[in-house]
Structure formats: structure tokens, C-alpha cells
C-alpha atoms as a PDB file:
ATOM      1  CA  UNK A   1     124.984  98.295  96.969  1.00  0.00           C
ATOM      2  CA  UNK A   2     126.756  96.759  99.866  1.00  0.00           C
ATOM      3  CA  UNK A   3     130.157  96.777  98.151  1.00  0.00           C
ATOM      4  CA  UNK A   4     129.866 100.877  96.658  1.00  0.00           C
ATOM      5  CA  UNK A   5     128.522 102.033 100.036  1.00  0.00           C
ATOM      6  CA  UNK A   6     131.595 103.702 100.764  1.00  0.00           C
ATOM      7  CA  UNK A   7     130.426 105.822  97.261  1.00  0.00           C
ATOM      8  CA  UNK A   8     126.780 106.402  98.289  1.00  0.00           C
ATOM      9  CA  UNK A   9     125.015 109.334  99.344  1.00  0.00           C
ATOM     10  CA  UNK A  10     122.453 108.877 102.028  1.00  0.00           C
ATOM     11  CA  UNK A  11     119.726 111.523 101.323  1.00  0.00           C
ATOM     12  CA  UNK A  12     116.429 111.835 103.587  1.00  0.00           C
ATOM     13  CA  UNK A  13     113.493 114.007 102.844  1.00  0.00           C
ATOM     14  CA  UNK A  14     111.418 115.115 105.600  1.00  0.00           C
ATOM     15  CA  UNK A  15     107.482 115.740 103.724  1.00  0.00           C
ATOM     16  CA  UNK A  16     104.757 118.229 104.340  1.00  0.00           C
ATOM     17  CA  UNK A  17     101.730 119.623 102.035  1.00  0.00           C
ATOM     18  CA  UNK A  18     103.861 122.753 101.515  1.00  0.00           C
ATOM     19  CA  UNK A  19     107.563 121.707 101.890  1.00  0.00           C
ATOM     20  CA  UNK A  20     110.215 119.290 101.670  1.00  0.00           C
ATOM     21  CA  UNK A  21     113.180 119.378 104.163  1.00  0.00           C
ATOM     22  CA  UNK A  22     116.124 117.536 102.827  1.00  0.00           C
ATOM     23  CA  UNK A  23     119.164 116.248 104.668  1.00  0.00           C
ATOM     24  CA  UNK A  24     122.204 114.151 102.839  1.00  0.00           C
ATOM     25  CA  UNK A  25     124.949 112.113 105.026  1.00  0.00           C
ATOM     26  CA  UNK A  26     128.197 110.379 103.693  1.00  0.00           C
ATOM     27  CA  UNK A  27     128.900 106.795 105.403  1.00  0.00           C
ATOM     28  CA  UNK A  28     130.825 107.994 107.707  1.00  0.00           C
ATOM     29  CA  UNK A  29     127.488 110.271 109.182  1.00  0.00           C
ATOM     30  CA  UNK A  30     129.067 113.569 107.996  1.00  0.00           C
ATOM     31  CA  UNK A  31     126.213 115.726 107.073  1.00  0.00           C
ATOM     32  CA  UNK A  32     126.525 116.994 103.647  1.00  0.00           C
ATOM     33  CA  UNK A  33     123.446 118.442 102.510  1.00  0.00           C
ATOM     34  CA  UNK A  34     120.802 120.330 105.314  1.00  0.00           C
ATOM     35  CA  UNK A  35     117.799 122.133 103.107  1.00  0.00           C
ATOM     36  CA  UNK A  36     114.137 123.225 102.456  1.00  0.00           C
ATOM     37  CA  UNK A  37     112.488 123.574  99.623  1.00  0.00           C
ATOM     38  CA  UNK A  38     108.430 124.405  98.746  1.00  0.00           C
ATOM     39  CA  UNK A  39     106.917 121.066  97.748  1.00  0.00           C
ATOM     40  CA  UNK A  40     106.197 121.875  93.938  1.00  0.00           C
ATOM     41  CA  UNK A  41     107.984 121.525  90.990  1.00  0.00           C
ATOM     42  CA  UNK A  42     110.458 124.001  91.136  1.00  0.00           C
ATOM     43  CA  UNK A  43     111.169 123.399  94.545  1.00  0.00           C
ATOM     44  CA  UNK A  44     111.926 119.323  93.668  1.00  0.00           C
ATOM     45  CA  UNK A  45     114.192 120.911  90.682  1.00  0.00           C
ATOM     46  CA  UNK A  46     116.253 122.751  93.318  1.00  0.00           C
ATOM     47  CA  UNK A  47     116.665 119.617  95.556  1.00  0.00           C
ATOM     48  CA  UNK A  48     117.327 117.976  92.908  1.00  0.00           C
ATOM     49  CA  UNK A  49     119.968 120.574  91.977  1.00  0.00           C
ATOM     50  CA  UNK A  50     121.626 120.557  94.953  1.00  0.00           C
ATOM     51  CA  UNK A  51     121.721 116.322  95.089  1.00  0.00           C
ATOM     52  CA  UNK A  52     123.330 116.580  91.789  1.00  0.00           C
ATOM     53  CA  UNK A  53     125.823 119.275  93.068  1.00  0.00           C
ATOM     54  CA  UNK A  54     126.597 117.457  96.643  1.00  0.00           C
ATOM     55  CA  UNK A  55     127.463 113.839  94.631  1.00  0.00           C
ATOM     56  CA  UNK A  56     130.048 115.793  92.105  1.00  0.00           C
ATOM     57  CA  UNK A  57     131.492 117.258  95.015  1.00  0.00           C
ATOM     58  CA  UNK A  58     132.175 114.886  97.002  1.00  0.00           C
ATOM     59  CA  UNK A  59     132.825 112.002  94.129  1.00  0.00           C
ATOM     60  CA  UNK A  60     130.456 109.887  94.630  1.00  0.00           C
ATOM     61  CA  UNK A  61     128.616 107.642  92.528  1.00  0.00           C
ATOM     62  CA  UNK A  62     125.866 105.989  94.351  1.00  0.00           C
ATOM     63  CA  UNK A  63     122.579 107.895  95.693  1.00  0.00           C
ATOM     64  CA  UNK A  64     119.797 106.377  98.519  1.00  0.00           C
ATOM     65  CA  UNK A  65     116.773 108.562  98.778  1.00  0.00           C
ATOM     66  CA  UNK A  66     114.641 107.675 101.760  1.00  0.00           C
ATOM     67  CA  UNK A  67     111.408 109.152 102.660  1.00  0.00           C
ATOM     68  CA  UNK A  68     108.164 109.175 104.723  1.00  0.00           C
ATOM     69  CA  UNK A  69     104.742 107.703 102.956  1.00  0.00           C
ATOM     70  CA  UNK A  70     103.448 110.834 104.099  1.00  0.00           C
ATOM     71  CA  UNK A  71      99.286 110.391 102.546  1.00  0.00           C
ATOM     72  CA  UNK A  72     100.117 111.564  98.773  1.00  0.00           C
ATOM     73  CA  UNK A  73     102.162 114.526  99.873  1.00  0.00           C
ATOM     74  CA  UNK A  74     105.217 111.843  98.742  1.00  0.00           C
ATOM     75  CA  UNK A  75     103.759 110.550  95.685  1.00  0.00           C
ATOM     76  CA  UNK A  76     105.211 113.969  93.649  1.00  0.00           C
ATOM     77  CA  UNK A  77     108.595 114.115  95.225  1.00  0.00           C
ATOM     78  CA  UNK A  78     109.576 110.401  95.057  1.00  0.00           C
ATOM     79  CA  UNK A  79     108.196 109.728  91.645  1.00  0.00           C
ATOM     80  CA  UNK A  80     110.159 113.367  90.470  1.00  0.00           C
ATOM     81  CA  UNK A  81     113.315 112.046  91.391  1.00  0.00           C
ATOM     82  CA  UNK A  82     112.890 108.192  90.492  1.00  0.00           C
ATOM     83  CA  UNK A  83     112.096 108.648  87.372  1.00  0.00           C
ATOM     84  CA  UNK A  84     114.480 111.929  87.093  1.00  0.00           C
ATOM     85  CA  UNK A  85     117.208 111.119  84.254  1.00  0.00           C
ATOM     86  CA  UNK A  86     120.655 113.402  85.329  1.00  0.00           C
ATOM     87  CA  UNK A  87     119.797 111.224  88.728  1.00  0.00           C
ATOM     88  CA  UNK A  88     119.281 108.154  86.879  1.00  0.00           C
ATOM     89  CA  UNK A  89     123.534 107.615  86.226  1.00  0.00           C
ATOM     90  CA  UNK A  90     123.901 107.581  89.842  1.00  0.00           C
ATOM     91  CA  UNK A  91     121.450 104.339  90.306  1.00  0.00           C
ATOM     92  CA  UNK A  92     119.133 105.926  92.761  1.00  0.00           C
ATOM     93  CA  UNK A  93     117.085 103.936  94.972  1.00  0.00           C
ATOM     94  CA  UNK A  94     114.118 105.537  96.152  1.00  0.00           C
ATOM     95  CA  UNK A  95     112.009 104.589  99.115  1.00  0.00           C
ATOM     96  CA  UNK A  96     108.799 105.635 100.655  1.00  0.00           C
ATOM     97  CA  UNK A  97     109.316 104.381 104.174  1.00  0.00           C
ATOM     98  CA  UNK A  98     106.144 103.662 106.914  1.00  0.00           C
ATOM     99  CA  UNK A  99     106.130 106.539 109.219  1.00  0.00           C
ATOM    100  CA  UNK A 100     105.583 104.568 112.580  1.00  0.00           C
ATOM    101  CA  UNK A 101     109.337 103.169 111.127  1.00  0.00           C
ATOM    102  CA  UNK A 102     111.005 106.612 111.642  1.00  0.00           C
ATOM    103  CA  UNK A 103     109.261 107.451 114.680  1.00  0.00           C
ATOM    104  CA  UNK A 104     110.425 104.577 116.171  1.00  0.00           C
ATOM    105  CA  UNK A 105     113.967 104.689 115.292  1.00  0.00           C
ATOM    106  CA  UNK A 106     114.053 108.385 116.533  1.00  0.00           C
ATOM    107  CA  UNK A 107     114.037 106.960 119.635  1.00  0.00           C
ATOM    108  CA  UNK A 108     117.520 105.971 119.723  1.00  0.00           C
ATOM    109  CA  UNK A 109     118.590 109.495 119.681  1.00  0.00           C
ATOM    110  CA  UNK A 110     118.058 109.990 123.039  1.00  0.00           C
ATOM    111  CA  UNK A 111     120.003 112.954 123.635  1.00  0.00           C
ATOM    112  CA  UNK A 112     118.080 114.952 120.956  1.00  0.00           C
ATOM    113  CA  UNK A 113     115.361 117.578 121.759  1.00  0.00           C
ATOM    114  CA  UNK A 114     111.785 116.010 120.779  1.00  0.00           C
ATOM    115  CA  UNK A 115     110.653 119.246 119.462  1.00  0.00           C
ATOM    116  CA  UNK A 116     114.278 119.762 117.155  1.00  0.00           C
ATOM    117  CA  UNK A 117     112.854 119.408 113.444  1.00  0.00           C
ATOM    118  CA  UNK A 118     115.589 116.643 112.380  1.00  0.00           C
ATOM    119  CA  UNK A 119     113.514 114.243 111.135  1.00  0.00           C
ATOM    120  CA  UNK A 120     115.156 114.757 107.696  1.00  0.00           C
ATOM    121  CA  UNK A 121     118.459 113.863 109.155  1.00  0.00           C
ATOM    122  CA  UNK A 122     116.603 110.643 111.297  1.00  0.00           C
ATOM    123  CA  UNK A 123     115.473 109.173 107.614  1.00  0.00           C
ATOM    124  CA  UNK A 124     118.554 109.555 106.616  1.00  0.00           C
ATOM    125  CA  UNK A 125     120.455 108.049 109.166  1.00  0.00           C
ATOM    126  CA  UNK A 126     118.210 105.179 108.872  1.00  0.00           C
ATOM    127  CA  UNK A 127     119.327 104.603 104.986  1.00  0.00           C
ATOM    128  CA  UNK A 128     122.657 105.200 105.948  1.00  0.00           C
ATOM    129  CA  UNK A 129     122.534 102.587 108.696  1.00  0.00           C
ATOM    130  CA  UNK A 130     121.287  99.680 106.442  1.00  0.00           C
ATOM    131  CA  UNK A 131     117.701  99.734 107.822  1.00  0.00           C
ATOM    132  CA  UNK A 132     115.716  99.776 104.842  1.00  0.00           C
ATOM    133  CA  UNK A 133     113.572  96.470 104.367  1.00  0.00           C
ATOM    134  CA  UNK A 134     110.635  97.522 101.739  1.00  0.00           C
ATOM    135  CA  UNK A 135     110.755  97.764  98.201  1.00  0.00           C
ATOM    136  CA  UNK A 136     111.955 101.042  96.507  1.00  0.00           C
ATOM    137  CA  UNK A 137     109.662 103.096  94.812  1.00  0.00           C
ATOM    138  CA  UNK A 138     108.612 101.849  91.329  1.00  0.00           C
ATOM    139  CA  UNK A 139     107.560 104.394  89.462  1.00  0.00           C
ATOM    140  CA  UNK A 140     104.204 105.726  87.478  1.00  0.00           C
ATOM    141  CA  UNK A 141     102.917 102.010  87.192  1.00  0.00           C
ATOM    142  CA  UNK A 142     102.373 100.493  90.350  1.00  0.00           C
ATOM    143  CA  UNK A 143     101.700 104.677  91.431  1.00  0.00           C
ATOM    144  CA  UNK A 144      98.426 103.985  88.778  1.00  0.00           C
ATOM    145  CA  UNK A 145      97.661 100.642  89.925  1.00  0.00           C
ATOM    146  CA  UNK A 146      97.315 101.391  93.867  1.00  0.00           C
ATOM    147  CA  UNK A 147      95.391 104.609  92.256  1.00  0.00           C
ATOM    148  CA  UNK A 148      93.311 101.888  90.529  1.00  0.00           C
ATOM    149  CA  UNK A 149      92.440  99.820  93.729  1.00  0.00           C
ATOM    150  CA  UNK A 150      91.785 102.472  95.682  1.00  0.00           C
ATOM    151  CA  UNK A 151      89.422 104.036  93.654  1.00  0.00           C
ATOM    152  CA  UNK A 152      88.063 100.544  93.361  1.00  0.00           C
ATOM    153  CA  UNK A 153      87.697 100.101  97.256  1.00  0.00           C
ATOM    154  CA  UNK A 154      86.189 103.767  97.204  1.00  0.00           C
ATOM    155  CA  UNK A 155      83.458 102.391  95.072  1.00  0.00           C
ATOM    156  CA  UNK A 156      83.063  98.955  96.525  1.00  0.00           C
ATOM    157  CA  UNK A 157      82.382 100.663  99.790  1.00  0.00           C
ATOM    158  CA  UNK A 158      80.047 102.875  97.927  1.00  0.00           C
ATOM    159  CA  UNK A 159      77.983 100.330  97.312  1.00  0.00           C
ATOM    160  CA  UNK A 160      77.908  98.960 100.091  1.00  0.00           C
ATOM    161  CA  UNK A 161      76.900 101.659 101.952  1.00  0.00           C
ATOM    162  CA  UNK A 162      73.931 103.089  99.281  1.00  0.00           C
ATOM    163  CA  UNK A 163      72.913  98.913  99.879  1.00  0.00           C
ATOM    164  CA  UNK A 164      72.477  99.593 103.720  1.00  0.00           C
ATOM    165  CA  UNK A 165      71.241 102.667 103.824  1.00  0.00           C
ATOM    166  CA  UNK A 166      67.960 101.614 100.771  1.00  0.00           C
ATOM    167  CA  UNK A 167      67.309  98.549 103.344  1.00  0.00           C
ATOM    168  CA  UNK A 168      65.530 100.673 105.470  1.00  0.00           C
ATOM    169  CA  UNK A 169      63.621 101.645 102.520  1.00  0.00           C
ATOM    170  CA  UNK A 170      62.683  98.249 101.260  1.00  0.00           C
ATOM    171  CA  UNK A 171      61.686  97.468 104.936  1.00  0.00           C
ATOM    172  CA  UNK A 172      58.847 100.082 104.955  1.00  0.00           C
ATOM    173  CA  UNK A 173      57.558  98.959 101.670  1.00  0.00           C
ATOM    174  CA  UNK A 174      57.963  95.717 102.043  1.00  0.00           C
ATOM    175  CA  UNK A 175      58.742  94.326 105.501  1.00  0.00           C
ATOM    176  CA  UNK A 176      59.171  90.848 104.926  1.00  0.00           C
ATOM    177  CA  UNK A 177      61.287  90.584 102.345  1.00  0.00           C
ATOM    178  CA  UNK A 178      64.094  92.425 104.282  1.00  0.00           C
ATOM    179  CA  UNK A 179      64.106  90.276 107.408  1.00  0.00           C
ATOM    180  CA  UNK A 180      63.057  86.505 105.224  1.00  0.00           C
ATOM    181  CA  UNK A 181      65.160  83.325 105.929  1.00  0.00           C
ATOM    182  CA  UNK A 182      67.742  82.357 103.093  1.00  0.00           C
ATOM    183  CA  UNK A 183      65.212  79.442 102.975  1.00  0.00           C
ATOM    184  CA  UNK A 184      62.330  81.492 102.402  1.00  0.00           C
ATOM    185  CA  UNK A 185      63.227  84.296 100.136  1.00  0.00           C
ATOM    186  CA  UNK A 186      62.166  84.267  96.489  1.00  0.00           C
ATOM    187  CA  UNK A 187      65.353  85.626  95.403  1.00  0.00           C
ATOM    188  CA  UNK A 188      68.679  84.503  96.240  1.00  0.00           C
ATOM    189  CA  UNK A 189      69.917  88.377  95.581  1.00  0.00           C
ATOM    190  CA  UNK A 190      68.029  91.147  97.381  1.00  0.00           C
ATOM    191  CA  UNK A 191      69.443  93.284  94.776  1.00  0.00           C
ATOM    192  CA  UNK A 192      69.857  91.630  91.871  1.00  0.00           C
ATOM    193  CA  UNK A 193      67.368  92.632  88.333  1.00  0.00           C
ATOM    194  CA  UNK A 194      64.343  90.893  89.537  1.00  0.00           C
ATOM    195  CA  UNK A 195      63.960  92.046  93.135  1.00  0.00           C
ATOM    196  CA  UNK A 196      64.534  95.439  91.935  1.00  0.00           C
ATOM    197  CA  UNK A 197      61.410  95.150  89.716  1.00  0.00           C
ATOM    198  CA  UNK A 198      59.512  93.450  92.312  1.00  0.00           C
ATOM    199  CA  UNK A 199      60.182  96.427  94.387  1.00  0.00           C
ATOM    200  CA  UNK A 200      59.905  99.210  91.906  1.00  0.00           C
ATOM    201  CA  UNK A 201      57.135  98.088  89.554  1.00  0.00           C
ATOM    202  CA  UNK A 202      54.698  97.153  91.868  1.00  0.00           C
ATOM    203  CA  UNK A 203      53.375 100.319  93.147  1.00  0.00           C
ATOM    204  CA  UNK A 204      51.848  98.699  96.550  1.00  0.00           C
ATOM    205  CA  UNK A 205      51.562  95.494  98.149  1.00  0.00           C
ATOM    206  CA  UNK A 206      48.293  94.513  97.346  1.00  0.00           C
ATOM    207  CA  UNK A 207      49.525  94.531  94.064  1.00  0.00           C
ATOM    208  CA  UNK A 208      51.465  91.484  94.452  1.00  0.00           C
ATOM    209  CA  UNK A 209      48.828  89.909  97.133  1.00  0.00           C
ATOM    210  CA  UNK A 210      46.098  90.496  94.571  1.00  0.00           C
ATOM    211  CA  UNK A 211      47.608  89.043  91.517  1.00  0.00           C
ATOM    212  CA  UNK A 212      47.102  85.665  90.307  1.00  0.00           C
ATOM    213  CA  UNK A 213      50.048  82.799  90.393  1.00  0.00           C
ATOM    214  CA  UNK A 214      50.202  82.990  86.830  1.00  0.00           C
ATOM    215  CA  UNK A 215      50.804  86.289  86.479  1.00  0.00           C
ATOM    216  CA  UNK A 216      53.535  86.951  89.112  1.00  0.00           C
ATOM    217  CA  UNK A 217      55.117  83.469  87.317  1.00  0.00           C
ATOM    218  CA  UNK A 218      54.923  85.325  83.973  1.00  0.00           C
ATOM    219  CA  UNK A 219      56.747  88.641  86.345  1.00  0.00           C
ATOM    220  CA  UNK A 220      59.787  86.733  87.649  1.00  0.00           C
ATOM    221  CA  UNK A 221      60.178  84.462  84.414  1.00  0.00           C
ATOM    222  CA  UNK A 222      60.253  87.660  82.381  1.00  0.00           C
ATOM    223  CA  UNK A 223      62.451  89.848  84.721  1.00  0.00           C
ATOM    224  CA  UNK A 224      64.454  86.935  85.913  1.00  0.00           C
ATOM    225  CA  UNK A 225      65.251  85.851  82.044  1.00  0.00           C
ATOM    226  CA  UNK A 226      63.715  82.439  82.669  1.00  0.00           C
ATOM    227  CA  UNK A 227      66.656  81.940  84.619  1.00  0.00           C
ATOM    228  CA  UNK A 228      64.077  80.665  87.738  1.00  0.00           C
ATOM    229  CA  UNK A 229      64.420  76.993  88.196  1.00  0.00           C
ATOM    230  CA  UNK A 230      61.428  77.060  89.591  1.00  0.00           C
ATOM    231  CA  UNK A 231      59.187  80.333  88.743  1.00  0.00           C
ATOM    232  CA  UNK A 232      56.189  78.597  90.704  1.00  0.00           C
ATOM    233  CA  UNK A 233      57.892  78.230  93.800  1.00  0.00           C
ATOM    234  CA  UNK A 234      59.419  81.967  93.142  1.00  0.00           C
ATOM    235  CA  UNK A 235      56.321  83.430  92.927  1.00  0.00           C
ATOM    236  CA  UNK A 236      54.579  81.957  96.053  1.00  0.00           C
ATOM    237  CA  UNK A 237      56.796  82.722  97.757  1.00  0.00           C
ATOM    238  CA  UNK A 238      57.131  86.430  97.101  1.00  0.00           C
ATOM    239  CA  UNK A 239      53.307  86.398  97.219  1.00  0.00           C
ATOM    240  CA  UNK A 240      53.134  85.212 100.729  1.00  0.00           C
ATOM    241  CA  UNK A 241      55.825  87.673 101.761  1.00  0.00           C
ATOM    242  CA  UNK A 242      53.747  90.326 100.019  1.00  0.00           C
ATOM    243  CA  UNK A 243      50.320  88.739 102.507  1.00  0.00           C
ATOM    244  CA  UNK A 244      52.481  88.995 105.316  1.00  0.00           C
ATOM    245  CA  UNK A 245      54.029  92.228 105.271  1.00  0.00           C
ATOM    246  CA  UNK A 246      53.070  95.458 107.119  1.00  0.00           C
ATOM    247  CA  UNK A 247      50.746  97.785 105.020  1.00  0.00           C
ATOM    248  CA  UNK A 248      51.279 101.818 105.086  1.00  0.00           C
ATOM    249  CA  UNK A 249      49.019 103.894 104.187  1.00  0.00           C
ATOM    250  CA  UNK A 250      48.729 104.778 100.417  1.00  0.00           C
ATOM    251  CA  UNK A 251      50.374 108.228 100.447  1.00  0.00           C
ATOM    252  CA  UNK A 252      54.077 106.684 101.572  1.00  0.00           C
ATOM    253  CA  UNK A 253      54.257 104.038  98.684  1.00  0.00           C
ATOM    254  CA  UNK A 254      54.915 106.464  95.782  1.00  0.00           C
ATOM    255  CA  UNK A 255      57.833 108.450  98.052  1.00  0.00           C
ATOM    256  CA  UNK A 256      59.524 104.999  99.127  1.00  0.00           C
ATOM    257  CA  UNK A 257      59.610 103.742  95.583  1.00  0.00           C
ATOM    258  CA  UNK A 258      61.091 106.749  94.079  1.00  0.00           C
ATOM    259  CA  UNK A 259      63.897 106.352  97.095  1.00  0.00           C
ATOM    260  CA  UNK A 260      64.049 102.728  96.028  1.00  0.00           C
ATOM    261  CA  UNK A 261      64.417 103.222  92.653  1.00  0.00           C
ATOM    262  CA  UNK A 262      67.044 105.721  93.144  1.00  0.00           C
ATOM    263  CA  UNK A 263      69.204 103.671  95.259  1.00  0.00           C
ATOM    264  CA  UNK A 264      69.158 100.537  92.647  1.00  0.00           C
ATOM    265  CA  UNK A 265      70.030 103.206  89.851  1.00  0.00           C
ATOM    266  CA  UNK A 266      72.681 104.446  91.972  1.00  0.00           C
ATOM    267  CA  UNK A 267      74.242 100.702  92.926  1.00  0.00           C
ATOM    268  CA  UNK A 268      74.139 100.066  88.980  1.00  0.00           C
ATOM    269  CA  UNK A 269      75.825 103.152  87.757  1.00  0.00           C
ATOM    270  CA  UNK A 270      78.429 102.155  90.825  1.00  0.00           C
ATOM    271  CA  UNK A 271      78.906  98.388  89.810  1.00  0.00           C
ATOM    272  CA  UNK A 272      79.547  99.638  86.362  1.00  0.00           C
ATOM    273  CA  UNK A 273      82.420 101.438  87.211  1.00  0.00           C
ATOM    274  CA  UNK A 274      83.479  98.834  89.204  1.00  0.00           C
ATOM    275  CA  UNK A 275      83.198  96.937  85.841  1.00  0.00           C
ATOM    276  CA  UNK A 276      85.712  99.585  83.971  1.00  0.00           C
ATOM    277  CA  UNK A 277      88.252 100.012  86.961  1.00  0.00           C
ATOM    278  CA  UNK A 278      88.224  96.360  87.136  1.00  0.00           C
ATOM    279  CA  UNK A 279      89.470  96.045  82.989  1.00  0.00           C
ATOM    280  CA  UNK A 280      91.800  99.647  83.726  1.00  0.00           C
ATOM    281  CA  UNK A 281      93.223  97.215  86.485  1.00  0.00           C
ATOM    282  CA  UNK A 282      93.639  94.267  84.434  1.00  0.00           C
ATOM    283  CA  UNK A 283      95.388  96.381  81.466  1.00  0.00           C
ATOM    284  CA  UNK A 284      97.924  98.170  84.495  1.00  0.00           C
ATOM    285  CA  UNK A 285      98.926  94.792  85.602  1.00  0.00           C
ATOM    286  CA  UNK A 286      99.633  93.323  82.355  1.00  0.00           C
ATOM    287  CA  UNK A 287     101.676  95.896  81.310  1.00  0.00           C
ATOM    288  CA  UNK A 288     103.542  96.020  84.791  1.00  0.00           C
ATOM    289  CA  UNK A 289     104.722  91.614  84.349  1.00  0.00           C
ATOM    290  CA  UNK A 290     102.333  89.935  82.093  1.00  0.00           C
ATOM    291  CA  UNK A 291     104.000  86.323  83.173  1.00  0.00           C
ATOM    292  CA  UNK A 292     102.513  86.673  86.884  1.00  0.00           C
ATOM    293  CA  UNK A 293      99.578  88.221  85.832  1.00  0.00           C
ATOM    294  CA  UNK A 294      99.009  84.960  83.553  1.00  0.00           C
ATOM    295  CA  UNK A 295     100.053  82.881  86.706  1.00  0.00           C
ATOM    296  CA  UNK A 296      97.900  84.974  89.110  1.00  0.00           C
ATOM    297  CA  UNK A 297      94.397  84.340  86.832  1.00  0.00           C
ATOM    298  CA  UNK A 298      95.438  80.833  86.001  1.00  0.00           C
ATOM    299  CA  UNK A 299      93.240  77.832  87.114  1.00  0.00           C
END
């Protein structure tokens, strides 16, 4: 690029929810291009239009689209003309640029008006000047990957907050359990299978305080898969937690395990879509460079 910059159109695209304002500079700063257009479709058509136009008119072969990551107003606009082919024989290079970037570099212009709506012409000063560090815009496949984590975040934090909110549940049921030692819990997962049947089958307390060793070993053997490695220990412990909880009276304990219930129901049906944005994320990044996804999962 450094060598056909003297042939390169520096275009900057100022973004809102409802329009785009464009501005395109030569090297030499000359301003070229100075337009709006609605933020849809047809509107990116006639920028796209006039791009076209401004680079056959002034013979020039090169074309540096710079713009602010503004939320996803950008997404449309930058992966439009990316991916656009009439742009595509004049290489464009597309970039989605951090806002605080601009704003800082519109300091320099000191002598303009803070309230002048140039901010299309500051982006694309910046491209022209060489400022550009970040990677241009890559299209519809890293666009559904950081869809892909982001969703997965959204539900990761879903989780965790239907996890904090059912604690206050489990604590009126059951108010040892929630506050135990690691030491003296009977489950190393407050919300794994067998914790959640503790907590759901057993209608009351008493329940648990009440019933033999045997049985509550036959319980967490059962629930837990046999997985205990040692169901004896498990269930005196839980038993004493049981003895040594607060009691409520009998009315609350069908409520709190409906709520209870409902909240492990709700953290499963989230973890399994964790499960299928976790293989949707696998399959993106494969097809995006298969070599470092084999180096990134290799032991």
C-alpha cells in the first residue's frame, strides 16, 4: 500500500442508527467526496455509487475505507462494502476503528469548531495520514464468530446470575448447605445432578434428618451414578447439614422447591446451549484457519 498511496482514495464514514456521512480525501488532503446517505441498503448502494464514481474520476486505483466501531450500527456498512465485488478490483481495505481513536486525534484540529459535524472528514484524515494500526475488517466469518462468543458470554452470565439469585432460595430451605466449608460439604458442586435432587426431592428437612444412613447412601449412589468415592461419608454429611439447618414452617417448603426446581431447570436448558454455541464455535473457527485451530486445542 505504501508504494500506490499516491493512487489511493482515503474514504471515512461517519455512523449513526439512521445515517452514514461519508467523506473521501486524495493524498494530498483534497476533499473529494462530502455525503449522507440513510443507513440501509439503498443508502450503502448510493455510497457505494458515488466511491465507484469518485475513483474513475480521479484515476485511481487503490481505496481505504475507515470507520467508527459504532455498537452494530457498523457491522452492515463495513461488511456491504468489504465484501462488495465492483469495489473488490480496487483492493479495498476496510477498517472498523475504536472510537476513543478518532476522538482523540480530533484534537489536533484545533482550529475547528467542536460542534462542526466533520467527523467523517477526521476518519478520513486519519487513513490518509498512515494512522491505522488494527486489522481490517474480515468479513461474514469472524462477524459470526464474535456473534458466537457473545452470545456465549450472554449465556455464561446467564447462568451465573439465575445461580446467585436460587442461593437465596437454597438458603431458606436448607441453610447449611449454602454457607458449609469446602471441607464439609457433601458435594463438591452445589449445582451439579445430585445436589439438585437433594434439594428438590426431598420435600422438607426432616426428610433427610429422619432417614436412615442406608437409605440416603442408596440416594447419592443412585443420583450421583456411583460416582461417590465414598457414599458413606456423602451421606453423613448431608445428614448432619440437614440436623443443623434452620426449620420453616411447613407451608414455605412446597413454594421454595418449586423456585428451586425452576432455577436448576433453567441453569440446564442454559448450559445446554452453552453446549451447542460451544460446537457452532468450534465449526466457525475451523472453517476460518483449521491449522491454528489444530494448534490452539493441541496438548
Amino acid at each position: 500500500m505504501k508504494n500506490n498511496i499516491l493512487e489511493t482514495l482515503f474514504v471515512g464514514i461517519d455512523v449513526s442508527s439512521k445515517t452514514n456521512a461519508l467523506c473521501a480525501l486524495d493524498f494530498s488532503g483534497n476533499k473529494l467526496l462530502n455525503l449522507k446517505a440513510l443507513n440501509n441498503q439503498p443508502g450503502a448502494k448510493s455510497l457505494l455509487d458515488s466511491v465507484l464514481g469518485c475513483l474513475d474520476l480521479n484515476s485511481l486505483k487503490y481505496v481505504v475505507i475507515a470507520l467508527e466501531s459504532t455498537s452494530f450500527y457498523s457491522t452492515h456498512i463495513a461488511n456491504f462494502l468489504a465484501s462488495n465485488e465492483l469495489l473488490l478490483a480496487y483492493k479495498p481495505l476496510v477498517y472498523c476503528l475504536n472510537p476513543k481513536t478518532i476522538h482523540n486525534y480530533r484534537k489536533s484540529f484545533v482550529d475547528m469548531d467542536k460542534t462542526d459535524p466533520l467527523d467523517a472528514y477526521i476518519i478520513a484524515d486519519f487513513a490518509r495520514c498512515g494512522r491505522i494500526k488494527s486489522q481490517p475488517w474480515r468479513g461474514s466469518q469472524f462477524l459470526a464468530l464474535q456473534r458466537l462468543t457473545r452470545h456465549r458470554l450472554h449465556l455464561v452470565e446467564s447462568i451465573t446470575r439465575e445461580k446467585t439469585y436460587m442461593v437465596s432460595n437454597v438458603y431458606l430451605k436448607f441453610s447449611q448447605l449454602a454457607v458449609l466449608d469446602k471441607e464439609d460439604r457433601p458435594f463438591s458442586n452445589s449445582y451439579g445432578v445430585t445436589s439438585a435432587a437433594v434439594l428438590t426431592d426431598f420435600l422438607s428437612l426432616d426428610d433427610i434428618t429422619y432417614s436412615s444412613i442406608d437409605e440416603l447412601v442408596s440416594f447419592v449412589s443412585e443420583k450421583g451414578k456411583n460416582r461417590f468415592s465414598d457414599p458413606v461419608k456423602t451421606a453423613k454429611l448431608l445428614q448432619k447439614a440437614a440436623r443443623d439447618s434452620y426449620r420453616l414452617d411447613k407451608v414455605l417448603y412446597e413454594p421454595l422447591n418449586v423456585s428451586i426446581a425452576s432455577s436448576f431447570n433453567v441453569i440446564k436448558a442454559l448450559d445446554d446451549e452453552v453446549k451447542a454455541v460451544d460446537k457452532a464455535i468450534e465449526k466457525t473457527i475451523k472453517g476460518i484457519n483449521t491449522t491454528e485451530y489444530q494448534s490452539l486445542v493441541s496438548t
